[in-house]
PDB file of N, CA and C in Angstrom:
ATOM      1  N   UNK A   1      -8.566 -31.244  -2.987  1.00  0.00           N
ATOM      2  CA  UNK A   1      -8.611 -30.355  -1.841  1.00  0.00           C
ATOM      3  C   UNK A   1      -7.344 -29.510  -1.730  1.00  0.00           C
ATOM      4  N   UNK A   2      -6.235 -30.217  -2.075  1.00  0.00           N
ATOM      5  CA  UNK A   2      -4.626 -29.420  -2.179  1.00  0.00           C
ATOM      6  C   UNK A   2      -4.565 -28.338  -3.210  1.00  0.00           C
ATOM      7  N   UNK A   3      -5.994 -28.098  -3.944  1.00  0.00           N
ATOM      8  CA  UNK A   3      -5.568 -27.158  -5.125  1.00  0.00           C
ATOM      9  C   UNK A   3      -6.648 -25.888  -3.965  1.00  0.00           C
ATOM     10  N   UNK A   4      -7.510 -26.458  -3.749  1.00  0.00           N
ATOM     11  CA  UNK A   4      -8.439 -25.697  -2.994  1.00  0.00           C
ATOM     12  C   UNK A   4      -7.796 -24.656  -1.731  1.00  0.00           C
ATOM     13  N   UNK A   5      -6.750 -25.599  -1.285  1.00  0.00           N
ATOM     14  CA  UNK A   5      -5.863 -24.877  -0.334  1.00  0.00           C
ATOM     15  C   UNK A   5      -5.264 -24.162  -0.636  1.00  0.00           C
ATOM     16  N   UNK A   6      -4.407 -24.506  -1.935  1.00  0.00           N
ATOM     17  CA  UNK A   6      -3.486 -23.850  -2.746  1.00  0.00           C
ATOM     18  C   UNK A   6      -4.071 -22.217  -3.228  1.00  0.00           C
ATOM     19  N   UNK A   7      -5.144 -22.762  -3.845  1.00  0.00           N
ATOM     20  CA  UNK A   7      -6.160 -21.307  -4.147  1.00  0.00           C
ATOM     21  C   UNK A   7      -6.487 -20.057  -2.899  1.00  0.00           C
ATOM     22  N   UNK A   8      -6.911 -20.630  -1.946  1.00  0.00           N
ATOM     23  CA  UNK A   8      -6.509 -19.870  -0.312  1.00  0.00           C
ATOM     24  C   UNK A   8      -5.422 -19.397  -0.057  1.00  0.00           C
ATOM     25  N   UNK A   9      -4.605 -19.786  -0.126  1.00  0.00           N
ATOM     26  CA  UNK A   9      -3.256 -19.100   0.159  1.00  0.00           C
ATOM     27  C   UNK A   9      -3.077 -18.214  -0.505  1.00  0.00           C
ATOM     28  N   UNK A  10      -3.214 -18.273  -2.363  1.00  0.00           N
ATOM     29  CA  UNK A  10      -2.803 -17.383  -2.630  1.00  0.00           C
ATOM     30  C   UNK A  10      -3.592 -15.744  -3.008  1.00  0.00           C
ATOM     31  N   UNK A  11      -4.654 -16.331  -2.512  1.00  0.00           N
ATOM     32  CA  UNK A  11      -5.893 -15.457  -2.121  1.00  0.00           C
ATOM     33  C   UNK A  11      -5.003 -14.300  -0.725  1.00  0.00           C
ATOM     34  N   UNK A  12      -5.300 -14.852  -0.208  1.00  0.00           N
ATOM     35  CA  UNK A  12      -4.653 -14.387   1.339  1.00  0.00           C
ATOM     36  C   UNK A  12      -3.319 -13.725   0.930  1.00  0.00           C
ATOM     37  N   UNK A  13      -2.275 -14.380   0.218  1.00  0.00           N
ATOM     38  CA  UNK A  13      -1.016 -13.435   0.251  1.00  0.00           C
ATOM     39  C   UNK A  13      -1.267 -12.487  -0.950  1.00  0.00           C
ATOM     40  N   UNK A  14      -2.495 -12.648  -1.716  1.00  0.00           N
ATOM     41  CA  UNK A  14      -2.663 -11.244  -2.573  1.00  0.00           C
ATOM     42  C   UNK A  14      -3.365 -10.490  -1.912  1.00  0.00           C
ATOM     43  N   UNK A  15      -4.226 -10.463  -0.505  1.00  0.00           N
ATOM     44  CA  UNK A  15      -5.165  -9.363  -0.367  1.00  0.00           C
ATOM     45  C   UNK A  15      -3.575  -8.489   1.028  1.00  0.00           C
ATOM     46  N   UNK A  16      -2.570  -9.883   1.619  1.00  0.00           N
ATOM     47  CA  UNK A  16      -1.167  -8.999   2.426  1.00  0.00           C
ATOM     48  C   UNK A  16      -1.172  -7.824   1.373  1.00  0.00           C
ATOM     49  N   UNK A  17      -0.759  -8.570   0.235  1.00  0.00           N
ATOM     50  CA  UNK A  17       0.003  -7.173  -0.254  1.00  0.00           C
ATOM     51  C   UNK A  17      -0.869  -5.831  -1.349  1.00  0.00           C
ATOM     52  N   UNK A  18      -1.970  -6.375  -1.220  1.00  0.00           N
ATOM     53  CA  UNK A  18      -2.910  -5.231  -1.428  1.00  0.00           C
ATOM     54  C   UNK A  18      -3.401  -4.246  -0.386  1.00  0.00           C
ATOM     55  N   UNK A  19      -3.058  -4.927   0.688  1.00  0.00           N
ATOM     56  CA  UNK A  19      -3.012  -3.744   2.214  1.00  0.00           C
ATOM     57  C   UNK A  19      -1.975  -2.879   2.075  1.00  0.00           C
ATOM     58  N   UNK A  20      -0.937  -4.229   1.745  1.00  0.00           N
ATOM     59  CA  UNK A  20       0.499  -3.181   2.096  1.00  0.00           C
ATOM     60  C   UNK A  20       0.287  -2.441   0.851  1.00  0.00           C
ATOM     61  N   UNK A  21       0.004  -2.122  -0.283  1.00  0.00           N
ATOM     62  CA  UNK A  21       0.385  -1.303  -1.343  1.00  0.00           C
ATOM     63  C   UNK A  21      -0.520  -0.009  -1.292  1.00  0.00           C
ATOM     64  N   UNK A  22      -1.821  -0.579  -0.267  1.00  0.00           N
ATOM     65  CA  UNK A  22      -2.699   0.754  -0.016  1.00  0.00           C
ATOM     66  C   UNK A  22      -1.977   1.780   0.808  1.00  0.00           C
ATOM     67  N   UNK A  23      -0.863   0.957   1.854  1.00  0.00           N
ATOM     68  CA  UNK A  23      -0.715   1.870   2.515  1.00  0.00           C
ATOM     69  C   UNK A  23       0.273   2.631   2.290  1.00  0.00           C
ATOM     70  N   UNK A  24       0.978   1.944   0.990  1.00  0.00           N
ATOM     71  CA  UNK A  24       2.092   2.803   0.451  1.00  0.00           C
ATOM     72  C   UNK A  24       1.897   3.789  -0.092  1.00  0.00           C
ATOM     73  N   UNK A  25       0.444   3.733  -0.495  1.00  0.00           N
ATOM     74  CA  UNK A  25      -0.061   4.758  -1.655  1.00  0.00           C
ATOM     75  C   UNK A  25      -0.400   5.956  -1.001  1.00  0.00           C
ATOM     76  N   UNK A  26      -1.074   5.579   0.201  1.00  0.00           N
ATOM     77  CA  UNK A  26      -1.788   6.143   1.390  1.00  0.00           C
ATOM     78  C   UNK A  26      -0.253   7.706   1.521  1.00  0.00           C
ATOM     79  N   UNK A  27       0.640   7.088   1.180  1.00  0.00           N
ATOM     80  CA  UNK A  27       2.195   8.297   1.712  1.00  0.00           C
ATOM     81  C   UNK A  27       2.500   8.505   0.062  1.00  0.00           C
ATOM     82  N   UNK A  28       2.097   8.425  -0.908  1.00  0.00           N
ATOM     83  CA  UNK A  28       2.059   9.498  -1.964  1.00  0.00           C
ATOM     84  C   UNK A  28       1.263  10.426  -2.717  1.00  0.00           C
ATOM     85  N   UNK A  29       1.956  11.087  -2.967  1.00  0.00           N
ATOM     86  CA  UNK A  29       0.766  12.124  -3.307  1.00  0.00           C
ATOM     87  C   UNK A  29       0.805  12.784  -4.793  1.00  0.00           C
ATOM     88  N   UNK A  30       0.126  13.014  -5.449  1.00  0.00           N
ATOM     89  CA  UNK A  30      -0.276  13.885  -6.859  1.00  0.00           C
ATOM     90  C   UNK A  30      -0.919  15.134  -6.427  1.00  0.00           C
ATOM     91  N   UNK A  31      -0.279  16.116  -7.450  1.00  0.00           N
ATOM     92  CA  UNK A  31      -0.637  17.666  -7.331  1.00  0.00           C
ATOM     93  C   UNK A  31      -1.152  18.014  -8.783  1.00  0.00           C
ATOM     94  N   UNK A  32      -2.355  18.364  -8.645  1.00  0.00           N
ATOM     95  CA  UNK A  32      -3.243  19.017  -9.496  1.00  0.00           C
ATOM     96  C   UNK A  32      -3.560  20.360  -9.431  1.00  0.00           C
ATOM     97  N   UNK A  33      -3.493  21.700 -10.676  1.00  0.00           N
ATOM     98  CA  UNK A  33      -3.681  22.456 -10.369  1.00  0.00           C
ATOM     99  C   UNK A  33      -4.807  22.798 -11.689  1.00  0.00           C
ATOM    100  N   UNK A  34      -5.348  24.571 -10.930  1.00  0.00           N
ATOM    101  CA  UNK A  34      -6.291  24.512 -12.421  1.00  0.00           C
ATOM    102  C   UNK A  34      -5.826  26.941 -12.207  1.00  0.00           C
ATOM    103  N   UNK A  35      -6.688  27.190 -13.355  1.00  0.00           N
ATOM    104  CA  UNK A  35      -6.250  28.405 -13.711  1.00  0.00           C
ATOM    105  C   UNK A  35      -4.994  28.968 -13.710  1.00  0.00           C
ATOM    106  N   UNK A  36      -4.227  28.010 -14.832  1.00  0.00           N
ATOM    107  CA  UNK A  36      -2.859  28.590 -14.801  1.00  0.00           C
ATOM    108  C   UNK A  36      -1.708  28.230 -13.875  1.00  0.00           C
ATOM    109  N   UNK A  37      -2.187  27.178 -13.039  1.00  0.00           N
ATOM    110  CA  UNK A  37      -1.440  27.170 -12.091  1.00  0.00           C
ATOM    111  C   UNK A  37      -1.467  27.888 -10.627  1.00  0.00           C
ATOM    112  N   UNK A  38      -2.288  28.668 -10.990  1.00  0.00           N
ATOM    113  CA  UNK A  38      -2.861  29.582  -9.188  1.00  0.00           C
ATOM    114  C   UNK A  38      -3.813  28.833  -8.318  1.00  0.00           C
ATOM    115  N   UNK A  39      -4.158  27.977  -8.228  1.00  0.00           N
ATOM    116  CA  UNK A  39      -4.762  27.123  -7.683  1.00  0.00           C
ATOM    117  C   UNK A  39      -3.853  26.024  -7.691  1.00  0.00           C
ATOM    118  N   UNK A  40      -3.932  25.079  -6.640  1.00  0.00           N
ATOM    119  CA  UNK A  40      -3.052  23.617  -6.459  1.00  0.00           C
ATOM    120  C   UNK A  40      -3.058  23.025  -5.743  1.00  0.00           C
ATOM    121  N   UNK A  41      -3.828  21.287  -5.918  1.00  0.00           N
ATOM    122  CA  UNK A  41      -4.090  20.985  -4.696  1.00  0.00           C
ATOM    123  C   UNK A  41      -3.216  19.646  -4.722  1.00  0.00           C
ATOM    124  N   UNK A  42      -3.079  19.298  -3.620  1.00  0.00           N
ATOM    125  CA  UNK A  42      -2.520  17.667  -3.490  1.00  0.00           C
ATOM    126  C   UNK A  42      -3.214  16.955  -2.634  1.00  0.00           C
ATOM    127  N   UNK A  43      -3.366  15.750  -3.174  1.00  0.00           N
ATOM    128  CA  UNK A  43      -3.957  14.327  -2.952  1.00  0.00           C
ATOM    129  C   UNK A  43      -2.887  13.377  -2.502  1.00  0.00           C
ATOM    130  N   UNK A  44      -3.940  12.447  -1.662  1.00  0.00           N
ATOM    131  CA  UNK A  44      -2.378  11.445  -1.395  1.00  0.00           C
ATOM    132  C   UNK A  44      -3.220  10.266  -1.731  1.00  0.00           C
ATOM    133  N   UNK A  45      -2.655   9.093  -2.556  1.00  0.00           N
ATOM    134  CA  UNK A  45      -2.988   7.438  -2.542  1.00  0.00           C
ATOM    135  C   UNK A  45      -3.977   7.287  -2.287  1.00  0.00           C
ATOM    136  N   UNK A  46      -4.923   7.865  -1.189  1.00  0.00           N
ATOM    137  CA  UNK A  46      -6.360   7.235  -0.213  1.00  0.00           C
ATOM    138  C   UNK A  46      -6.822   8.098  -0.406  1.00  0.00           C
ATOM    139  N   UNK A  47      -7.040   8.875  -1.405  1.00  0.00           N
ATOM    140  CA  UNK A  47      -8.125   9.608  -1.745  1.00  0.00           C
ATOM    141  C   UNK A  47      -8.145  10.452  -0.950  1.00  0.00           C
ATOM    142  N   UNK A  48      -7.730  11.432  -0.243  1.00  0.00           N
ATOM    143  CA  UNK A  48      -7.448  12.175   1.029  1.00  0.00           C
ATOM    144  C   UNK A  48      -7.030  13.868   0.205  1.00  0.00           C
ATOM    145  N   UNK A  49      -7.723  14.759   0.250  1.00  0.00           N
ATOM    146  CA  UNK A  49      -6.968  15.955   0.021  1.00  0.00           C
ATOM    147  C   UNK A  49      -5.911  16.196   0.956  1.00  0.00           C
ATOM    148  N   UNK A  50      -4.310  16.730   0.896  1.00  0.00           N
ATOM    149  CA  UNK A  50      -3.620  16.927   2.042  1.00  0.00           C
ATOM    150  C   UNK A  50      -2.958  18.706   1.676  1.00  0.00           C
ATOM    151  N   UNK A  51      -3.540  19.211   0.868  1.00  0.00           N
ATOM    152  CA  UNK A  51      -3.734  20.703   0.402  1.00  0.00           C
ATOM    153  C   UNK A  51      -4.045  21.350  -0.299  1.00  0.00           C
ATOM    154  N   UNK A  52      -4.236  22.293  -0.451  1.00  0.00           N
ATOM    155  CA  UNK A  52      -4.621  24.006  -1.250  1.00  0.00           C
ATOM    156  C   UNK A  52      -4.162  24.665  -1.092  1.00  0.00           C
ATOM    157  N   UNK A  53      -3.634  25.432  -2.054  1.00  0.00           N
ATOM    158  CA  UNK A  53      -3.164  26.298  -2.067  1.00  0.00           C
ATOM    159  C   UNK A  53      -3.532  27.519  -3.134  1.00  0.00           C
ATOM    160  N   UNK A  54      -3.872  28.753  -2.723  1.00  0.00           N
ATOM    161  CA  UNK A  54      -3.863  29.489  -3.662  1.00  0.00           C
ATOM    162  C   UNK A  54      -3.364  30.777  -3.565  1.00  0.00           C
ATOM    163  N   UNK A  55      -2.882  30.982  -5.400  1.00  0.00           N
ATOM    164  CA  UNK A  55      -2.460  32.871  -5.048  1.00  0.00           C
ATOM    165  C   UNK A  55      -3.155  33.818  -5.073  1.00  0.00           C
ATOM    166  N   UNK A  56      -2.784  34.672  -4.255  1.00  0.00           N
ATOM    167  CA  UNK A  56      -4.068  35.742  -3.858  1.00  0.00           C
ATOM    168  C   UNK A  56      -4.875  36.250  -5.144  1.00  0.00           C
ATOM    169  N   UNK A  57      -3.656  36.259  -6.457  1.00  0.00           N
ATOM    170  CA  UNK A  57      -4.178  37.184  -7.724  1.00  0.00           C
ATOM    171  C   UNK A  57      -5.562  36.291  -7.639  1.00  0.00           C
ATOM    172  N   UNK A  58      -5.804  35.391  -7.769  1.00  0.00           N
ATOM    173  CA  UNK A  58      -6.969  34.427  -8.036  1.00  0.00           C
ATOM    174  C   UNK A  58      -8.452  34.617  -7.793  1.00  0.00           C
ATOM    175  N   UNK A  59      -7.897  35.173  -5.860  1.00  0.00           N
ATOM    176  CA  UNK A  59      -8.840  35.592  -4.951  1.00  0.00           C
ATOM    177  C   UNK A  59      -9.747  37.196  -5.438  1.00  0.00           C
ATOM    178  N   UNK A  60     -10.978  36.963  -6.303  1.00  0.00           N
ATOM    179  CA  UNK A  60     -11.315  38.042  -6.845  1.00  0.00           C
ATOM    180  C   UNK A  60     -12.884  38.523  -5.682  1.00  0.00           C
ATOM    181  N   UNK A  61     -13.369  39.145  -4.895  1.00  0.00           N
ATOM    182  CA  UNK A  61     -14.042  39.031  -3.851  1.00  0.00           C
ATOM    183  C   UNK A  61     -15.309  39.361  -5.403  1.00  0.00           C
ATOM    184  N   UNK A  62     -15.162  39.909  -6.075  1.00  0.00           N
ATOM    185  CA  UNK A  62     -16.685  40.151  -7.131  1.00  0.00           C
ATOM    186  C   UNK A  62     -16.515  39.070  -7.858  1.00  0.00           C
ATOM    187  N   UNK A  63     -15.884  37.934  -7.929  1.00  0.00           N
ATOM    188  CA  UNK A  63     -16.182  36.487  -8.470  1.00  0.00           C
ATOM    189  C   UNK A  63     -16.161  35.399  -7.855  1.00  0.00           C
ATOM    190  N   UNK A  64     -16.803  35.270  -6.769  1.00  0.00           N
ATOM    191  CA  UNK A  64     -16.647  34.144  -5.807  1.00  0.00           C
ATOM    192  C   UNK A  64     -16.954  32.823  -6.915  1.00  0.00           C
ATOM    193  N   UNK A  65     -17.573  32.997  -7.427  1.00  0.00           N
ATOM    194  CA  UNK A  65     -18.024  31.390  -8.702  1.00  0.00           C
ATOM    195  C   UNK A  65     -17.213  31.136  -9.183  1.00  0.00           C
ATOM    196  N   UNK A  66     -15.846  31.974  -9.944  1.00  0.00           N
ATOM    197  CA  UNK A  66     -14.411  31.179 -10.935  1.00  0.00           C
ATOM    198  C   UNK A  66     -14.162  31.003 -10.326  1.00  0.00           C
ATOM    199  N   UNK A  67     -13.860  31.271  -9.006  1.00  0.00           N
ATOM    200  CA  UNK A  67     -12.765  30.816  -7.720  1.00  0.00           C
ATOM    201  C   UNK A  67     -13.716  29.334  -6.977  1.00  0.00           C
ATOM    202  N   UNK A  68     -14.467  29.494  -6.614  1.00  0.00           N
ATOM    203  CA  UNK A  68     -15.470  27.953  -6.516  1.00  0.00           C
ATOM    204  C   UNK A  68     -14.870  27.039  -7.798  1.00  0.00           C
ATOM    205  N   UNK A  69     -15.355  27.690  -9.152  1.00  0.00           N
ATOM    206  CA  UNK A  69     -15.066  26.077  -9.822  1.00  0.00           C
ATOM    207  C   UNK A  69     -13.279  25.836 -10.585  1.00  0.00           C
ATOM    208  N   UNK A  70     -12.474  27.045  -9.930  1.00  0.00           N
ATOM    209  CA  UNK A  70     -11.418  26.583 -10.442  1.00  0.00           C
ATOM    210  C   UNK A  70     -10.872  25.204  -9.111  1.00  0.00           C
ATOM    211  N   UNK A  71     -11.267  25.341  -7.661  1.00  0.00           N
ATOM    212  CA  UNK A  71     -11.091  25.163  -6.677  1.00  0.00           C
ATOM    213  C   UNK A  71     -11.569  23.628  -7.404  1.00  0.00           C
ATOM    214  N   UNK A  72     -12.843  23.562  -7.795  1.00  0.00           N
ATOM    215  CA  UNK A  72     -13.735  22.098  -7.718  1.00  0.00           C
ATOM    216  C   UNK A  72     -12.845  21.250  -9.042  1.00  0.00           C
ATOM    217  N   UNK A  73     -12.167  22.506  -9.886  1.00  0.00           N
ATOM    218  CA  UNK A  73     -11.951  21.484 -11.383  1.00  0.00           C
ATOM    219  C   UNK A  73     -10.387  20.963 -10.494  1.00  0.00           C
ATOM    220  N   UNK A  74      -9.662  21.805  -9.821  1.00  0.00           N
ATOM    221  CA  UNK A  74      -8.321  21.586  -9.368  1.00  0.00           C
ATOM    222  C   UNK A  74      -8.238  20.244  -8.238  1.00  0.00           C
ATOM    223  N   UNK A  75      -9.703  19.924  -7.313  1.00  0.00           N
ATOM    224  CA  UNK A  75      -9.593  18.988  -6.403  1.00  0.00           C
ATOM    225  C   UNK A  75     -10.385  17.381  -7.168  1.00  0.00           C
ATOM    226  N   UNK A  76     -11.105  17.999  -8.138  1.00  0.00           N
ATOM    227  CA  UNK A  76     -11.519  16.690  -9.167  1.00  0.00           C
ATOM    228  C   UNK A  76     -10.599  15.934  -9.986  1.00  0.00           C
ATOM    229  N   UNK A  77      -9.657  16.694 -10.616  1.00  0.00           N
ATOM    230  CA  UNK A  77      -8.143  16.672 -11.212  1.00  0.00           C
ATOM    231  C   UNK A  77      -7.190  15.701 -10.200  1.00  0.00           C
ATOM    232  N   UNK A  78      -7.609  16.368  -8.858  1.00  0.00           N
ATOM    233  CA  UNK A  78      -5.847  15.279  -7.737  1.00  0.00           C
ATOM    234  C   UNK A  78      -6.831  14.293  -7.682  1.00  0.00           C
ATOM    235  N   UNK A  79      -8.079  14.374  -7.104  1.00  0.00           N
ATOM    236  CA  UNK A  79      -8.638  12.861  -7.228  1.00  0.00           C
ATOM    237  C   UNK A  79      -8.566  11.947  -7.991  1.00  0.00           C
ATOM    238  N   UNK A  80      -8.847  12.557  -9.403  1.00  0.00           N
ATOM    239  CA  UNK A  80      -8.683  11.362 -10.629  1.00  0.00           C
ATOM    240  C   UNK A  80      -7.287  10.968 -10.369  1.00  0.00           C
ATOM    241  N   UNK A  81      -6.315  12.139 -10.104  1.00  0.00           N
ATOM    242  CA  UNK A  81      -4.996  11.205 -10.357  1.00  0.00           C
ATOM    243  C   UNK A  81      -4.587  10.314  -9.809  1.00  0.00           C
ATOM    244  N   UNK A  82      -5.021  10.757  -8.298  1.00  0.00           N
ATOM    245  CA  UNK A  82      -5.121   9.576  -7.242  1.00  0.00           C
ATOM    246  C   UNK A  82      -5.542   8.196  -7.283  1.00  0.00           C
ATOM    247  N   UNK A  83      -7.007   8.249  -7.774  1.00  0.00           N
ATOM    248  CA  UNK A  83      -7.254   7.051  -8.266  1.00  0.00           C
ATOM    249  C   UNK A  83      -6.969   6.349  -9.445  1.00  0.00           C
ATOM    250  N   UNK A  84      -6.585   7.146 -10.658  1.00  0.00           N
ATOM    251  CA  UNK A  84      -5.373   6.511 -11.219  1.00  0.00           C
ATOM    252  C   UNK A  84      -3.788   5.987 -10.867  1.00  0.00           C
ATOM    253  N   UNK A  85      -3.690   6.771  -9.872  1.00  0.00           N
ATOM    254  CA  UNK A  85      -2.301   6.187  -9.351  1.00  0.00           C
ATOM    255  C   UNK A  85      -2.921   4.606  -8.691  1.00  0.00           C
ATOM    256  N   UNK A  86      -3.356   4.709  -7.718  1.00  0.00           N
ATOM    257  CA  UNK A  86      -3.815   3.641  -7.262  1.00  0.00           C
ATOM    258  C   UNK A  86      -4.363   2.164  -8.413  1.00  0.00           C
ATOM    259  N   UNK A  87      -5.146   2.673  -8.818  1.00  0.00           N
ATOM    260  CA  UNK A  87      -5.425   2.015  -9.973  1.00  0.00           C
ATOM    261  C   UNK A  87      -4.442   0.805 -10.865  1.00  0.00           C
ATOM    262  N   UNK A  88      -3.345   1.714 -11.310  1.00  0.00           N
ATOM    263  CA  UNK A  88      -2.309   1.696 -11.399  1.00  0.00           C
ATOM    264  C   UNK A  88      -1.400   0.225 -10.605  1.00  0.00           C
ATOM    265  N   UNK A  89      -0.909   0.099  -9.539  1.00  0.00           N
ATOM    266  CA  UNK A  89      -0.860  -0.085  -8.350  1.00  0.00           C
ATOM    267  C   UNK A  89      -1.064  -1.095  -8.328  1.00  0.00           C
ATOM    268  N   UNK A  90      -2.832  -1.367  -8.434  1.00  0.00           N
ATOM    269  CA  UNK A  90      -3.141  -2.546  -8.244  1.00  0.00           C
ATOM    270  C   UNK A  90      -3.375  -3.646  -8.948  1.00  0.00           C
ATOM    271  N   UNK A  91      -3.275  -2.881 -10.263  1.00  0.00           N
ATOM    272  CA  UNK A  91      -3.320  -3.618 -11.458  1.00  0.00           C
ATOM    273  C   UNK A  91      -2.139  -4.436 -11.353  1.00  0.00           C
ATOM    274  N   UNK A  92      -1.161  -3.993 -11.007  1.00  0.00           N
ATOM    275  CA  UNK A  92       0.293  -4.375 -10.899  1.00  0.00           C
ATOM    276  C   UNK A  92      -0.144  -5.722 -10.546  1.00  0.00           C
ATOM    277  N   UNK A  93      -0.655  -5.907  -9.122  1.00  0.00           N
ATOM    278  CA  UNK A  93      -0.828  -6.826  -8.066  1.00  0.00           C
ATOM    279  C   UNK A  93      -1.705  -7.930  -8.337  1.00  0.00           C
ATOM    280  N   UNK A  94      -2.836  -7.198  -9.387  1.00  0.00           N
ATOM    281  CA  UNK A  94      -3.932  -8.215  -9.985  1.00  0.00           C
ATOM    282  C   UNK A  94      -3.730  -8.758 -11.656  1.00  0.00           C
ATOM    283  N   UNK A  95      -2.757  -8.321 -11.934  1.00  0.00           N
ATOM    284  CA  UNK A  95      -2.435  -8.867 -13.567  1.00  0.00           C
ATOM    285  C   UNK A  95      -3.214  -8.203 -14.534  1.00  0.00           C
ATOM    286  N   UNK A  96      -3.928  -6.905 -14.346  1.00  0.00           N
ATOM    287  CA  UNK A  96      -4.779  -6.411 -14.683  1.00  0.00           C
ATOM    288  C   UNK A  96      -6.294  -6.871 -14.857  1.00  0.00           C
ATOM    289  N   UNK A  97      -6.385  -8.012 -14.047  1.00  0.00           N
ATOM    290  CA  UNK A  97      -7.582  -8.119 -13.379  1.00  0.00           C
ATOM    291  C   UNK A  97      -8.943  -7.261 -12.829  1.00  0.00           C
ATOM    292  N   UNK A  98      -9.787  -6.998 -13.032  1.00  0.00           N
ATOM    293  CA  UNK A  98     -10.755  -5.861 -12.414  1.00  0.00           C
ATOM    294  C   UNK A  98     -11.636  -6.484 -11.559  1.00  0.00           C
ATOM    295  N   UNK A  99     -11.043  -6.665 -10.164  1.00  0.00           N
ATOM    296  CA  UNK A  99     -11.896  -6.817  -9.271  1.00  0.00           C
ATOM    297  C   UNK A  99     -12.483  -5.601  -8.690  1.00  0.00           C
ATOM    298  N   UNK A 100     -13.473  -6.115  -8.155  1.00  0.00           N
ATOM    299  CA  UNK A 100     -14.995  -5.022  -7.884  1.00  0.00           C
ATOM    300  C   UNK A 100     -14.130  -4.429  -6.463  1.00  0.00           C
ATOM    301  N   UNK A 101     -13.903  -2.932  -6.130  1.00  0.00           N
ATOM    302  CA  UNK A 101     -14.029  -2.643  -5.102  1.00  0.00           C
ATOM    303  C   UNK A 101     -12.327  -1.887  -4.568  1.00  0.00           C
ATOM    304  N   UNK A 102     -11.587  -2.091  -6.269  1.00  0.00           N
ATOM    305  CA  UNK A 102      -9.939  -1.770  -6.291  1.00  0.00           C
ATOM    306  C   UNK A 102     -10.208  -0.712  -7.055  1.00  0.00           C
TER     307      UNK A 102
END
């Protein structure tokens, strides 16, 4: 039963510090950009866009579609990184373990 307990505990002080590392992640951020750099967005830890930015040259009003998918390749880009950062992160925490749902 003392191993059973033992196993609980350390259950419990790995999911503390898988909160705390979400929420560390939650305050960093990766910047992805696409066409050259005129487009640029940033992501933070939680999967969260926290901007865009673009330069006007970009803004072509007779190509609304390159400007759509440079926009979609530039916010698909901070996501992946994001969740590679995270990823990352938690692997740390799990020994590279792949639990369902990290």
């Amino acid at each position: 039963m003392k191993n059973m307990n033992s196993m609980m505990k350390q259950a419990q002080n790995l999911q503390k510090k898988m909160l705390k590392t979400q929420a560390e992640m939650a305050l960093k951020t990766v910047e992805a950009s696409s066409g050259g750099g005129m487009i640029k967005v940033i992501a933070n830890g939680g999967q969260k866009i926290e901007s865009i930015t673009l330069e006007k040259e970009v803004v072509d009003p007779e190509d609304i579609e390159m400007l759509q998918d440079l926009i979609l390749a530039a916010v698909n880009d901070a996501l992946n990184k994001s969740q590679e950062m995270m990823s990352s992160e938690m692997g740390k925490l799990t020994g590279g373990l792949n639990i369902p749902g990290l």
